[in-house]
PDB file of N, CA and C in Angstrom:
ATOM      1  N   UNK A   1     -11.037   3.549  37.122  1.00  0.00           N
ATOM      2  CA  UNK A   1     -10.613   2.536  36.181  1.00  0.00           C
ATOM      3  C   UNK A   1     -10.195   3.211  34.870  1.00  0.00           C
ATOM      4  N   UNK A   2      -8.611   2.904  34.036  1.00  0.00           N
ATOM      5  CA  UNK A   2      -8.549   3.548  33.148  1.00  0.00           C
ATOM      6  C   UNK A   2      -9.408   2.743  31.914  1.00  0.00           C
ATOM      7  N   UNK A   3      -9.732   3.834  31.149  1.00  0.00           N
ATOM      8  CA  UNK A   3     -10.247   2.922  29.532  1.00  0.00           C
ATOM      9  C   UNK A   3      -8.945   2.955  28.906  1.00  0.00           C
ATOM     10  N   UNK A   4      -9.947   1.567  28.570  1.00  0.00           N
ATOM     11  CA  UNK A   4      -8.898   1.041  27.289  1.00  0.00           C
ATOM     12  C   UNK A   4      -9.028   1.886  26.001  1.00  0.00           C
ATOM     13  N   UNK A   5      -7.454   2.032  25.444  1.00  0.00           N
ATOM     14  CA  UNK A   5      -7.464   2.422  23.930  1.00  0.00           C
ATOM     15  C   UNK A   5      -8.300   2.388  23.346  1.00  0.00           C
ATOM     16  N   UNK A   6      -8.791   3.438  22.641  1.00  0.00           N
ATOM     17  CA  UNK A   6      -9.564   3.034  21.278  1.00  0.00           C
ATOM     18  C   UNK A   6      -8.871   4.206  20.630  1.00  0.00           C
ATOM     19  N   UNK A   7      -7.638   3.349  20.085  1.00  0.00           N
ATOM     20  CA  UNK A   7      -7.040   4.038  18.406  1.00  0.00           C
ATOM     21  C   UNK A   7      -8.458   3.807  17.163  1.00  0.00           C
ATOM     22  N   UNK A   8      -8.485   4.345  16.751  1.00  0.00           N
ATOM     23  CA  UNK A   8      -9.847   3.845  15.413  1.00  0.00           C
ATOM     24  C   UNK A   8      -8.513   3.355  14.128  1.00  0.00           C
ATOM     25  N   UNK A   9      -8.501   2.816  13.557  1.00  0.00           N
ATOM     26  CA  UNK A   9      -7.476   2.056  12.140  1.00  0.00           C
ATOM     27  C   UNK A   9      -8.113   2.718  11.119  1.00  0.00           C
ATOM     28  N   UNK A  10      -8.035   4.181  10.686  1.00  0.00           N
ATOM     29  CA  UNK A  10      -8.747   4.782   9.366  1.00  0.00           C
ATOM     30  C   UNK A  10      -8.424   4.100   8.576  1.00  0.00           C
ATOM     31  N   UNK A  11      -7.070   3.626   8.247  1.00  0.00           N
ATOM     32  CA  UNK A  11      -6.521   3.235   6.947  1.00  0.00           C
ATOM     33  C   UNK A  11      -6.367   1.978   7.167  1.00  0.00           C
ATOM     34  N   UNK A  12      -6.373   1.121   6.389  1.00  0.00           N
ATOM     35  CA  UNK A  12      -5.675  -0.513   6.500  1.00  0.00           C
ATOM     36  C   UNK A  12      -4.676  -0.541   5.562  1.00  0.00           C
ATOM     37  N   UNK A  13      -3.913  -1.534   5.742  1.00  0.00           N
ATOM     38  CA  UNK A  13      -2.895  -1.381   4.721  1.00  0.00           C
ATOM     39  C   UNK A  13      -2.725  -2.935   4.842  1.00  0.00           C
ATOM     40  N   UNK A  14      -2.343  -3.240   3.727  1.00  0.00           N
ATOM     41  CA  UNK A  14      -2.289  -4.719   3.597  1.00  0.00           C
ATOM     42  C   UNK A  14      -0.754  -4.871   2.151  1.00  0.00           C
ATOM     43  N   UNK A  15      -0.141  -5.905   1.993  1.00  0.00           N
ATOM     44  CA  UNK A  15       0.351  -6.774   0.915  1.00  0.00           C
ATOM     45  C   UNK A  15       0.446  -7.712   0.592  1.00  0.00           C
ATOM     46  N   UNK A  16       1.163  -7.521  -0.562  1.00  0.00           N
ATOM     47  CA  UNK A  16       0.695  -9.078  -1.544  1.00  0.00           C
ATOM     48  C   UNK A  16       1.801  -8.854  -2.660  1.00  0.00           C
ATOM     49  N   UNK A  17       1.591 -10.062  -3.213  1.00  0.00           N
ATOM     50  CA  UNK A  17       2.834 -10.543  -4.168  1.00  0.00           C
ATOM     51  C   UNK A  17       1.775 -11.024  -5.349  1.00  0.00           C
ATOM     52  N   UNK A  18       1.691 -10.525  -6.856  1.00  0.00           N
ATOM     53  CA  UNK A  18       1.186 -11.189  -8.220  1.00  0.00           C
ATOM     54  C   UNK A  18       2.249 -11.471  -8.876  1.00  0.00           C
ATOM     55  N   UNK A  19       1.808 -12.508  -9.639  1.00  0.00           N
ATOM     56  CA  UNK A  19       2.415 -12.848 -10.283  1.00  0.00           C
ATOM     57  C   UNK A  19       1.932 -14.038 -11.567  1.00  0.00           C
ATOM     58  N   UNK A  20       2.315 -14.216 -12.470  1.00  0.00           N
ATOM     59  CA  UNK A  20       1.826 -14.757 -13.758  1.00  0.00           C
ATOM     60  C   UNK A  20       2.867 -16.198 -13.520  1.00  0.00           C
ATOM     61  N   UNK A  21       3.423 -16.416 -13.031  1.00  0.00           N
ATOM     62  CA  UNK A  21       4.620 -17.453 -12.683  1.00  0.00           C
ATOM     63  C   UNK A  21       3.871 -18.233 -11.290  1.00  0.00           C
ATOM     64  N   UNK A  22       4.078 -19.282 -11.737  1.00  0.00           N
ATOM     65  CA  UNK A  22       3.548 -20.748 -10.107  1.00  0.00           C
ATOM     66  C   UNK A  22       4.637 -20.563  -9.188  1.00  0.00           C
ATOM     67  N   UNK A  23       3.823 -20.979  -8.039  1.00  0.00           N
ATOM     68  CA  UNK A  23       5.163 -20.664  -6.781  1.00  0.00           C
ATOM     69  C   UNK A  23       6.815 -21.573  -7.058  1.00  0.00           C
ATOM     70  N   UNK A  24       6.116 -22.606  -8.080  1.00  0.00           N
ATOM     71  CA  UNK A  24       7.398 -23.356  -8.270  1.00  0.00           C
ATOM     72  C   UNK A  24       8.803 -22.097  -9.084  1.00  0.00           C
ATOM     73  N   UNK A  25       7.987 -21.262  -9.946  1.00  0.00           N
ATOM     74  CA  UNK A  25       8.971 -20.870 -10.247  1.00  0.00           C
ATOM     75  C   UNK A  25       9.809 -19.698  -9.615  1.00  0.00           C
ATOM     76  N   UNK A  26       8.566 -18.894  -8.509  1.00  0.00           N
ATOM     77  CA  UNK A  26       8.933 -18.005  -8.099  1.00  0.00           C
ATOM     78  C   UNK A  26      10.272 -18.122  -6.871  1.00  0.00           C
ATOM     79  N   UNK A  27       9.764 -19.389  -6.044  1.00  0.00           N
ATOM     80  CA  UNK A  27      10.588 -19.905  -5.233  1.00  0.00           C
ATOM     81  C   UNK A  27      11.877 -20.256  -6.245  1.00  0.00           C
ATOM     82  N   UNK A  28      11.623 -21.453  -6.983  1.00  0.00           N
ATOM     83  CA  UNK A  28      13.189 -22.021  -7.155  1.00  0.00           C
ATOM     84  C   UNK A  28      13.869 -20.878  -8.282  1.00  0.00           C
ATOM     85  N   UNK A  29      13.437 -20.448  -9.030  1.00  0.00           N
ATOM     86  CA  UNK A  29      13.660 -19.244 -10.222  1.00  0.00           C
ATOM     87  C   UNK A  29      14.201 -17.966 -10.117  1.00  0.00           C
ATOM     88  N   UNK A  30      12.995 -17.541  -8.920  1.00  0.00           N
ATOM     89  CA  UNK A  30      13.932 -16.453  -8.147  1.00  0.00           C
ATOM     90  C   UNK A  30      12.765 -15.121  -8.727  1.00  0.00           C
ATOM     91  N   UNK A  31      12.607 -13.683  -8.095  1.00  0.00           N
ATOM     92  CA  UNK A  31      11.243 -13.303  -8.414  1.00  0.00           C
ATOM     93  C   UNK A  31      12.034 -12.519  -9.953  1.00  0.00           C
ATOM     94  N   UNK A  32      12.549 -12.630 -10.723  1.00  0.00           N
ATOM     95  CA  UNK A  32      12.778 -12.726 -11.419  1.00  0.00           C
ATOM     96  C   UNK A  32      11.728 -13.009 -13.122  1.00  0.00           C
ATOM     97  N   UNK A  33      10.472 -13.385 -12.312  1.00  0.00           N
ATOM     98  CA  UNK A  33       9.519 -14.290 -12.992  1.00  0.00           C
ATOM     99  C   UNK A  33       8.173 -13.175 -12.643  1.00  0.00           C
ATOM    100  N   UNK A  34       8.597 -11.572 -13.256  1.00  0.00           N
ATOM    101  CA  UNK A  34       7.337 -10.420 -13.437  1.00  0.00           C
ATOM    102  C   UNK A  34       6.553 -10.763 -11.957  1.00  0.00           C
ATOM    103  N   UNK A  35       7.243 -10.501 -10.880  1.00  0.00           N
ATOM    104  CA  UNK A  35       6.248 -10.702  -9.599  1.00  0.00           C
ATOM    105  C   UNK A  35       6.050  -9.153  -9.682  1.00  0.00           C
ATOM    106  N   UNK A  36       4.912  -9.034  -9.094  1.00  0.00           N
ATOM    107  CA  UNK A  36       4.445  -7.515  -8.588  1.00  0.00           C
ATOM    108  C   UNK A  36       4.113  -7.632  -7.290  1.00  0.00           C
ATOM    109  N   UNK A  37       5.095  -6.597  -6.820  1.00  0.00           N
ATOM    110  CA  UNK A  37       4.655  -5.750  -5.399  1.00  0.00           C
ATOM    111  C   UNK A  37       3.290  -5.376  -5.187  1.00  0.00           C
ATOM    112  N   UNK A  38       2.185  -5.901  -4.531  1.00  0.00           N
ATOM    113  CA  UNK A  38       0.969  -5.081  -4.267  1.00  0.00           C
ATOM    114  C   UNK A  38       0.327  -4.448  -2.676  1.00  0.00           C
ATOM    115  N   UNK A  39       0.405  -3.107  -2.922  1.00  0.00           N
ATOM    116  CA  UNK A  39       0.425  -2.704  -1.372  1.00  0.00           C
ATOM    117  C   UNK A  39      -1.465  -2.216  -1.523  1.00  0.00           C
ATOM    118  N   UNK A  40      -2.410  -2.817  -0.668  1.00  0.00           N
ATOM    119  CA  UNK A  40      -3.692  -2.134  -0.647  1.00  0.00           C
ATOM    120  C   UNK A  40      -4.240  -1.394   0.735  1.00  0.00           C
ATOM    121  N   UNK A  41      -4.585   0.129   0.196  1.00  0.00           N
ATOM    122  CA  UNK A  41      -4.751   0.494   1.191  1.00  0.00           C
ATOM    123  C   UNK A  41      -6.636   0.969   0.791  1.00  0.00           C
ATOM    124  N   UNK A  42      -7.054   0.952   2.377  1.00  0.00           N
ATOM    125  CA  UNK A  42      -8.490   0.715   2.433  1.00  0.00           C
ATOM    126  C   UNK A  42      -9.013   1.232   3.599  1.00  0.00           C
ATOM    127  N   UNK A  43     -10.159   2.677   3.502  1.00  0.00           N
ATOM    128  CA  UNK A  43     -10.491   2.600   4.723  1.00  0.00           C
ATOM    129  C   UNK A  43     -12.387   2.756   4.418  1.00  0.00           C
ATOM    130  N   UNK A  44     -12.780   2.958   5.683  1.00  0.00           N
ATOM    131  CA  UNK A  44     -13.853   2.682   5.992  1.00  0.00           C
ATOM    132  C   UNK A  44     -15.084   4.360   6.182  1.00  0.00           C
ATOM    133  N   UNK A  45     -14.016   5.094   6.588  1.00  0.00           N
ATOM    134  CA  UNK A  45     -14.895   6.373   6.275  1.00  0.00           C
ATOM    135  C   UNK A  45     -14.976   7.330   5.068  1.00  0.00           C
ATOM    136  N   UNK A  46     -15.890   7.900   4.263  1.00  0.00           N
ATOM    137  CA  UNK A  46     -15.791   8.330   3.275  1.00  0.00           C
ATOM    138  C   UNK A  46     -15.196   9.811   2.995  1.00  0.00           C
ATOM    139  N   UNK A  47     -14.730  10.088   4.156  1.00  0.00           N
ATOM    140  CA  UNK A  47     -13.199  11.189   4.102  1.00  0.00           C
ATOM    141  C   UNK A  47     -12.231  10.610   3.646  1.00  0.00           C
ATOM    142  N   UNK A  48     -11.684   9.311   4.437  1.00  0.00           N
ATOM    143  CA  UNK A  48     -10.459   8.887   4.339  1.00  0.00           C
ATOM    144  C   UNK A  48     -10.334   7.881   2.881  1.00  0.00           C
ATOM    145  N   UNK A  49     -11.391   7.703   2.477  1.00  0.00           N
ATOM    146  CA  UNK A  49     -11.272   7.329   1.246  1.00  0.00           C
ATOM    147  C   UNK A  49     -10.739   8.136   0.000  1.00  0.00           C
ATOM    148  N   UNK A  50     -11.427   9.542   0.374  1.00  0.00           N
ATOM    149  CA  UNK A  50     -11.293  10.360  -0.524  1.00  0.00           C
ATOM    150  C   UNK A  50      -9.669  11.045  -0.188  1.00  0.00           C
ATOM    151  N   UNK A  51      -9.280  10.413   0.535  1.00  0.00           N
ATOM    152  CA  UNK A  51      -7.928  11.187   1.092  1.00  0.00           C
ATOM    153  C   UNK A  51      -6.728  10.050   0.432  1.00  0.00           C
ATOM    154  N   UNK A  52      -7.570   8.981   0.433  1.00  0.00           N
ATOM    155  CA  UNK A  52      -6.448   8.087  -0.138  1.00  0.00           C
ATOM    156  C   UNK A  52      -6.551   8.103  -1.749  1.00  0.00           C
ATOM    157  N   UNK A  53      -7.499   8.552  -2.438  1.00  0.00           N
ATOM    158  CA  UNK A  53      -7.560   8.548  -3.623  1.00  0.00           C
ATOM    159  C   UNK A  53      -6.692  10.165  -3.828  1.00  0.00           C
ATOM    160  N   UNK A  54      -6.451  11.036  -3.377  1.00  0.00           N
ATOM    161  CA  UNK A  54      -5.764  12.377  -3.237  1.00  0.00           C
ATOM    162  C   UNK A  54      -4.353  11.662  -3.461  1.00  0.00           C
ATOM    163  N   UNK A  55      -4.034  10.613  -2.501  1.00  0.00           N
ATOM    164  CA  UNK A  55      -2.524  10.299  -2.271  1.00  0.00           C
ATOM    165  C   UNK A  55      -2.136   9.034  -2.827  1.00  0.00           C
ATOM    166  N   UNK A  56      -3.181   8.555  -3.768  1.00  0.00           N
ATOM    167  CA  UNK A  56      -3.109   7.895  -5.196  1.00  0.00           C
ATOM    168  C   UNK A  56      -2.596   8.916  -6.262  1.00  0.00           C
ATOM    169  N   UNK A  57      -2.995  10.088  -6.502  1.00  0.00           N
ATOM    170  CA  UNK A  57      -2.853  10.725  -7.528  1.00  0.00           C
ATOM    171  C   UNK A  57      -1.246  11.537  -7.138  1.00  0.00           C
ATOM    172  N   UNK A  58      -0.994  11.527  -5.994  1.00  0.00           N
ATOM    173  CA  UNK A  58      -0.050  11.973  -5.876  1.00  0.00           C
ATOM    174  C   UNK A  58       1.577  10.761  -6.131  1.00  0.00           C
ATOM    175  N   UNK A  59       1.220  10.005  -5.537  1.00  0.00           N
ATOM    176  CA  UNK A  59       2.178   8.480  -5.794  1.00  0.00           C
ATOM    177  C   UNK A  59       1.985   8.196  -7.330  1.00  0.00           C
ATOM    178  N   UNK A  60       0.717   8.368  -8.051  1.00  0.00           N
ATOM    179  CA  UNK A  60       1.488   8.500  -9.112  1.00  0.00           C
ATOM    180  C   UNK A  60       2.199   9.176 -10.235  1.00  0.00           C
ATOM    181  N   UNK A  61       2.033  10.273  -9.452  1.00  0.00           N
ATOM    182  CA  UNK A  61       3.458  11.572 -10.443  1.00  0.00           C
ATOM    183  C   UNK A  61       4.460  11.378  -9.716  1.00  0.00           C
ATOM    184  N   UNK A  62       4.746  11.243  -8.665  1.00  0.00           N
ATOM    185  CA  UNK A  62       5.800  10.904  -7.702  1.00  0.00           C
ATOM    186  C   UNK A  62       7.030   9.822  -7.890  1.00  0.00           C
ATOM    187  N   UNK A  63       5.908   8.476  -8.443  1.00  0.00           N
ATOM    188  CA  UNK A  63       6.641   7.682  -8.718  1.00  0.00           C
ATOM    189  C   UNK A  63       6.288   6.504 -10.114  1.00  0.00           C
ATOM    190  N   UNK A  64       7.060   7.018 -11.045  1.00  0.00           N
ATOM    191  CA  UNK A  64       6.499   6.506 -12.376  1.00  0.00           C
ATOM    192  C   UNK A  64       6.072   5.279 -12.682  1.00  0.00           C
ATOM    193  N   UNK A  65       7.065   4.466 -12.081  1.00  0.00           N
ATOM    194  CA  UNK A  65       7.041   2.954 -12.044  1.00  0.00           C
ATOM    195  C   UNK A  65       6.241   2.062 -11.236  1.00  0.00           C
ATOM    196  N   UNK A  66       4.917   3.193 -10.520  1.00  0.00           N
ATOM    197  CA  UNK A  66       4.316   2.566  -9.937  1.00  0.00           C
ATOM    198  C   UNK A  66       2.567   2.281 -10.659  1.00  0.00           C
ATOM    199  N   UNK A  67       1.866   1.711 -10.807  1.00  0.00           N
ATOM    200  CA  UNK A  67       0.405   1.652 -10.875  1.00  0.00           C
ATOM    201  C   UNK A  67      -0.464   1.827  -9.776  1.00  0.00           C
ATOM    202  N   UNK A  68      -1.279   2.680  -9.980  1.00  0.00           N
ATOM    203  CA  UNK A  68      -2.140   3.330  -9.470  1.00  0.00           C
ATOM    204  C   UNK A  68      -3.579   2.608  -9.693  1.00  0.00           C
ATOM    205  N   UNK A  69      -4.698   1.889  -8.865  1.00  0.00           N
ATOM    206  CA  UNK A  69      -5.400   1.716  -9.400  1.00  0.00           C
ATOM    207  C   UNK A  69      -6.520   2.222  -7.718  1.00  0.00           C
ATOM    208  N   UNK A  70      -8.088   2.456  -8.614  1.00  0.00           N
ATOM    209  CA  UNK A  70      -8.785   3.454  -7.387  1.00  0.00           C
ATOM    210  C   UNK A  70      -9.684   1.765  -7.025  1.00  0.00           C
ATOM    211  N   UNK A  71     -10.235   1.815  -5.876  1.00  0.00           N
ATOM    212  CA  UNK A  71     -11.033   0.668  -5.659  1.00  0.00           C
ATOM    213  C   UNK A  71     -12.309   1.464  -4.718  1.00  0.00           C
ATOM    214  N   UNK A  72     -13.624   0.926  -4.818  1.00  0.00           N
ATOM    215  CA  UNK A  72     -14.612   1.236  -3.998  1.00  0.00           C
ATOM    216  C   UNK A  72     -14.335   1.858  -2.551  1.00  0.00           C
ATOM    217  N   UNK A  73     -13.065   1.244  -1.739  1.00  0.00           N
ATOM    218  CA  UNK A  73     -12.773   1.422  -0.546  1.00  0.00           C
ATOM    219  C   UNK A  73     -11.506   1.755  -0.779  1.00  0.00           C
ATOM    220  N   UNK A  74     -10.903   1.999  -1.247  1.00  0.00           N
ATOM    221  CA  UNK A  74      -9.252   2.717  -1.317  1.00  0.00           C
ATOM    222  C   UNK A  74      -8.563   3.024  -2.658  1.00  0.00           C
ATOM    223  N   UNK A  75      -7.401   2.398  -2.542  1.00  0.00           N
ATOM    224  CA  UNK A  75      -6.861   2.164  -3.284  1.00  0.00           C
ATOM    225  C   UNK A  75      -5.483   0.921  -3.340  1.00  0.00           C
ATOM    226  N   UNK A  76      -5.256   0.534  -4.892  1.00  0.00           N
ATOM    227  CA  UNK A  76      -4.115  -0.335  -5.191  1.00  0.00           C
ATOM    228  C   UNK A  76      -2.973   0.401  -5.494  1.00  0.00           C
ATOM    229  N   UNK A  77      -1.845  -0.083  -5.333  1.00  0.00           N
ATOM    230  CA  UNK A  77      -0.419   0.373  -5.724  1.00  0.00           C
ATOM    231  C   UNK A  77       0.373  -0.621  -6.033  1.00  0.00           C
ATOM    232  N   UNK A  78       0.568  -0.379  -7.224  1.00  0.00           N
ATOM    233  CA  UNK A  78       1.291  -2.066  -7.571  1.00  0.00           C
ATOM    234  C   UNK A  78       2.565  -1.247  -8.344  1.00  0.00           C
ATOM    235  N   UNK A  79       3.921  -2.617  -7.917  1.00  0.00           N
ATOM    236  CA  UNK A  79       5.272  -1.938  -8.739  1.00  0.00           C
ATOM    237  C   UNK A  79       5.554  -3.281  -9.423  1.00  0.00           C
ATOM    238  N   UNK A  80       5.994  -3.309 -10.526  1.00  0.00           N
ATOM    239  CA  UNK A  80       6.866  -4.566 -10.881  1.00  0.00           C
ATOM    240  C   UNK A  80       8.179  -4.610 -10.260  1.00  0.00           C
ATOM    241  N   UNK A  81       8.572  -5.928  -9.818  1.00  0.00           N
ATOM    242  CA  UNK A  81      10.379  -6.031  -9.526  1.00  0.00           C
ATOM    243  C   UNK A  81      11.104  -6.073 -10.441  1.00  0.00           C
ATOM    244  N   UNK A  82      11.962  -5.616 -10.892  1.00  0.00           N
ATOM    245  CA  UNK A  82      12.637  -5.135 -11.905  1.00  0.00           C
ATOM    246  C   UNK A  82      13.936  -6.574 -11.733  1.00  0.00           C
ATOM    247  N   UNK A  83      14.299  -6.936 -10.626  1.00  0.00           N
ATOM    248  CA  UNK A  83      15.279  -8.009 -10.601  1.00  0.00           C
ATOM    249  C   UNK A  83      14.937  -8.791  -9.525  1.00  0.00           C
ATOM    250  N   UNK A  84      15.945  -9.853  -9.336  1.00  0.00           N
ATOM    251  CA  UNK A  84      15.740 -10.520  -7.695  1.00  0.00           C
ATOM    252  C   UNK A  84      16.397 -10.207  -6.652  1.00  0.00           C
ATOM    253  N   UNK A  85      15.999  -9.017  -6.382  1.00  0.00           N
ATOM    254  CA  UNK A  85      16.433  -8.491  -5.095  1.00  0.00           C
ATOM    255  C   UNK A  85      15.308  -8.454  -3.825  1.00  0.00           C
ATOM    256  N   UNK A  86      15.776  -9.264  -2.914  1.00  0.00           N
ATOM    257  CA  UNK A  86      14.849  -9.294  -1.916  1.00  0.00           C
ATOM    258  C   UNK A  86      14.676  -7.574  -1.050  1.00  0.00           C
ATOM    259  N   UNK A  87      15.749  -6.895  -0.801  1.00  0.00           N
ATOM    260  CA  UNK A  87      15.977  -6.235  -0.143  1.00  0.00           C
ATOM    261  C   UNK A  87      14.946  -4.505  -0.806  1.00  0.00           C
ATOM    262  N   UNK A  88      14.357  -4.954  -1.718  1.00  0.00           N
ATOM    263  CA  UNK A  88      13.524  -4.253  -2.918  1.00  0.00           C
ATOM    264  C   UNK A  88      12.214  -3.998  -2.152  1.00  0.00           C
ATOM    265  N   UNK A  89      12.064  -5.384  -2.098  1.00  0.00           N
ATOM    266  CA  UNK A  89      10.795  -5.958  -1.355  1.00  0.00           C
ATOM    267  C   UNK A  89      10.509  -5.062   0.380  1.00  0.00           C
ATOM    268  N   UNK A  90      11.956  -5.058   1.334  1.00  0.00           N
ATOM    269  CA  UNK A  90      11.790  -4.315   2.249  1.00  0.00           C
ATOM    270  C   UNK A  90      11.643  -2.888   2.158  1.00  0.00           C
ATOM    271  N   UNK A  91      12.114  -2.112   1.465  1.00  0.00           N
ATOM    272  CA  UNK A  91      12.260  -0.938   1.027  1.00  0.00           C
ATOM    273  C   UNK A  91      10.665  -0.440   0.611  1.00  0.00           C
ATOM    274  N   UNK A  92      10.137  -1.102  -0.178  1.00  0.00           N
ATOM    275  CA  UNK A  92       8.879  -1.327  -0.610  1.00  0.00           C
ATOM    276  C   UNK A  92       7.840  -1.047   0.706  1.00  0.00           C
ATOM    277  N   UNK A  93       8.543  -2.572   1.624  1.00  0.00           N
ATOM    278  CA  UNK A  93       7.310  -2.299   2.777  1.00  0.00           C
ATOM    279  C   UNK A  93       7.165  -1.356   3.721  1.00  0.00           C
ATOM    280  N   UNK A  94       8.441  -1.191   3.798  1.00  0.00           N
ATOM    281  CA  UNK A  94       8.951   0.419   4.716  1.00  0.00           C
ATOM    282  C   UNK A  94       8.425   2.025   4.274  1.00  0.00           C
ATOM    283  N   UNK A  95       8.507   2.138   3.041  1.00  0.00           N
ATOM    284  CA  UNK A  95       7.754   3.111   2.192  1.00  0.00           C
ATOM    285  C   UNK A  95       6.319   3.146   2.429  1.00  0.00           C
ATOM    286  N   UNK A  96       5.473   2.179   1.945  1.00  0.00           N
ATOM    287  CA  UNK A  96       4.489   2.277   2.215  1.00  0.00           C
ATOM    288  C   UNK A  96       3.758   2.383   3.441  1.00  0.00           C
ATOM    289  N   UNK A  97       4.262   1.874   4.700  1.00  0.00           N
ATOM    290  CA  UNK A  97       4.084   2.279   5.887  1.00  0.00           C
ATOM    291  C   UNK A  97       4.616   3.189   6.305  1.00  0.00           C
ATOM    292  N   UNK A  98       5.263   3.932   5.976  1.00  0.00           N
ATOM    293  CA  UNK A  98       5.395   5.385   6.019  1.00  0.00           C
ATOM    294  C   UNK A  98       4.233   6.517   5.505  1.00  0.00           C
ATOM    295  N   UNK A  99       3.772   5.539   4.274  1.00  0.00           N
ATOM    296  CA  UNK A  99       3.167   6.329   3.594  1.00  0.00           C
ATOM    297  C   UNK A  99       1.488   6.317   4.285  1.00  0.00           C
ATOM    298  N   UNK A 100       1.481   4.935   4.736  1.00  0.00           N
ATOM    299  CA  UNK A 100       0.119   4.979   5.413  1.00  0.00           C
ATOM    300  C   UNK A 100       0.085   5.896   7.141  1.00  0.00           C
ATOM    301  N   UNK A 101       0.948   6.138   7.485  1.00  0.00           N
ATOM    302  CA  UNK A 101       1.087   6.729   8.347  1.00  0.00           C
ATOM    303  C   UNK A 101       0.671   8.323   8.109  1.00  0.00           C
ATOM    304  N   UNK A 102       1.170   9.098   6.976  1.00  0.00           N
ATOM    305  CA  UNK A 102       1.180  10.291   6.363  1.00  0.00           C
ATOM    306  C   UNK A 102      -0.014   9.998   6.394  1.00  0.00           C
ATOM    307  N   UNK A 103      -0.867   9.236   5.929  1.00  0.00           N
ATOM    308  CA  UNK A 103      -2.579   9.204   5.611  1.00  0.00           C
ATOM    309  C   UNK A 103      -3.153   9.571   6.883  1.00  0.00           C
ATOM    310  N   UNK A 104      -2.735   8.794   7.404  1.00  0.00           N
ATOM    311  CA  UNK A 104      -3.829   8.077   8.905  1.00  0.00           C
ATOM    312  C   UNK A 104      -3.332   9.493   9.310  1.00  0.00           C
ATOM    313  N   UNK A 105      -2.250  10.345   9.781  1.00  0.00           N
ATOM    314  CA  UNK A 105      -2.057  11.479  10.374  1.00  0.00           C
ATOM    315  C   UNK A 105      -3.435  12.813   9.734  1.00  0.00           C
ATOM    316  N   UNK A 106      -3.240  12.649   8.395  1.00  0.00           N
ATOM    317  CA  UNK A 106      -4.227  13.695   7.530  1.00  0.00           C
ATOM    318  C   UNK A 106      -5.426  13.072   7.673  1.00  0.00           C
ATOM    319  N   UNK A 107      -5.957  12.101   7.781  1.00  0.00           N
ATOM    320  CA  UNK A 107      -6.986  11.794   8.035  1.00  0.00           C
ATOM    321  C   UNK A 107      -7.931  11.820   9.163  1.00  0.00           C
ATOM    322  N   UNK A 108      -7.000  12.228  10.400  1.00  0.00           N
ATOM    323  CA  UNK A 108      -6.840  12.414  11.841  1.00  0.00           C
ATOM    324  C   UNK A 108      -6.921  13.691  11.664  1.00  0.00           C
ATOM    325  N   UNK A 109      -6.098  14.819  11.478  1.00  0.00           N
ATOM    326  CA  UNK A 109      -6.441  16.080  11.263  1.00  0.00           C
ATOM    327  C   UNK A 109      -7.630  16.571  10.964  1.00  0.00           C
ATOM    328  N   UNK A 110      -7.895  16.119   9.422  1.00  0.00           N
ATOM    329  CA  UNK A 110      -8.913  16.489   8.851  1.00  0.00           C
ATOM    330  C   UNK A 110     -10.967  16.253   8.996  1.00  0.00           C
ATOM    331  N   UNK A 111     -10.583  15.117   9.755  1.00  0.00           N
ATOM    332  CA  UNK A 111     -11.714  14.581  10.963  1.00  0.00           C
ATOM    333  C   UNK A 111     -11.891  14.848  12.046  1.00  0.00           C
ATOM    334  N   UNK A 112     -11.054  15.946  12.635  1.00  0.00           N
ATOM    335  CA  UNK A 112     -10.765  16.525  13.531  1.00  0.00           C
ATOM    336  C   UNK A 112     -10.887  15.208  14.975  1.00  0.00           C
ATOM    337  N   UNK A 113     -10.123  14.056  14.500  1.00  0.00           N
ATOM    338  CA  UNK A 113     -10.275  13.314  15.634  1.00  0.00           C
ATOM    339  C   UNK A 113      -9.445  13.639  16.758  1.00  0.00           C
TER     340      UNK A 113
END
């Protein structure tokens, strides 16, 4: 009988949208209205934590316009949208899953999983 997968998920990665503006305005207004990009990444072993706070410090010399913030279990990355461009937003999500990938690979290495 084969076993089933067990990938382990070091990293989580999650997003989100802030914003100081009600959905009324964000919808009819356009994000136009200081929305922030928020990408959180979070893991569960205390390697890969420390690996994501490494590649916090690196994202933020890398990329100026971004915020960096450290959390108990990961870290935040927040960008402001600069206009209403949706296509900002994909670019955004594509990056960062790239970027969680680079993790989860070093984190895999370095755990010798």
């Amino acid at each position: 009988m084969k076993q089933p997968n067990k990938e382990v998920d070091f990293i989580k990665l999650s997003f989100g949208l802030d914003s100081n503006a009600g959905l009324w305005n964000v919808v009819f207004e356009g994000f136009d209205q200081e929305v922030i990009l928020v990408s959180r990444f979070e893991g569960k072993e205390l390697e890969a934590i420390r690996i994501l706070y490494r590649f916090g410090a690196i994202i933020e010399k890398k990329y100026k316009d971004c915020q960096v913030e450290p959390t108990g279990s990961g870290l935040l990355i927040k960008k402001k949208l600069p206009t209403n461009d949706l296509s900002l937003i994909r670019e955004w999500t594509e990056l960062m899953c790239n970027i969680r990938e680079e993790m989860t690979s070093i984190v895999i290495k370095e755990l010798g999983a």
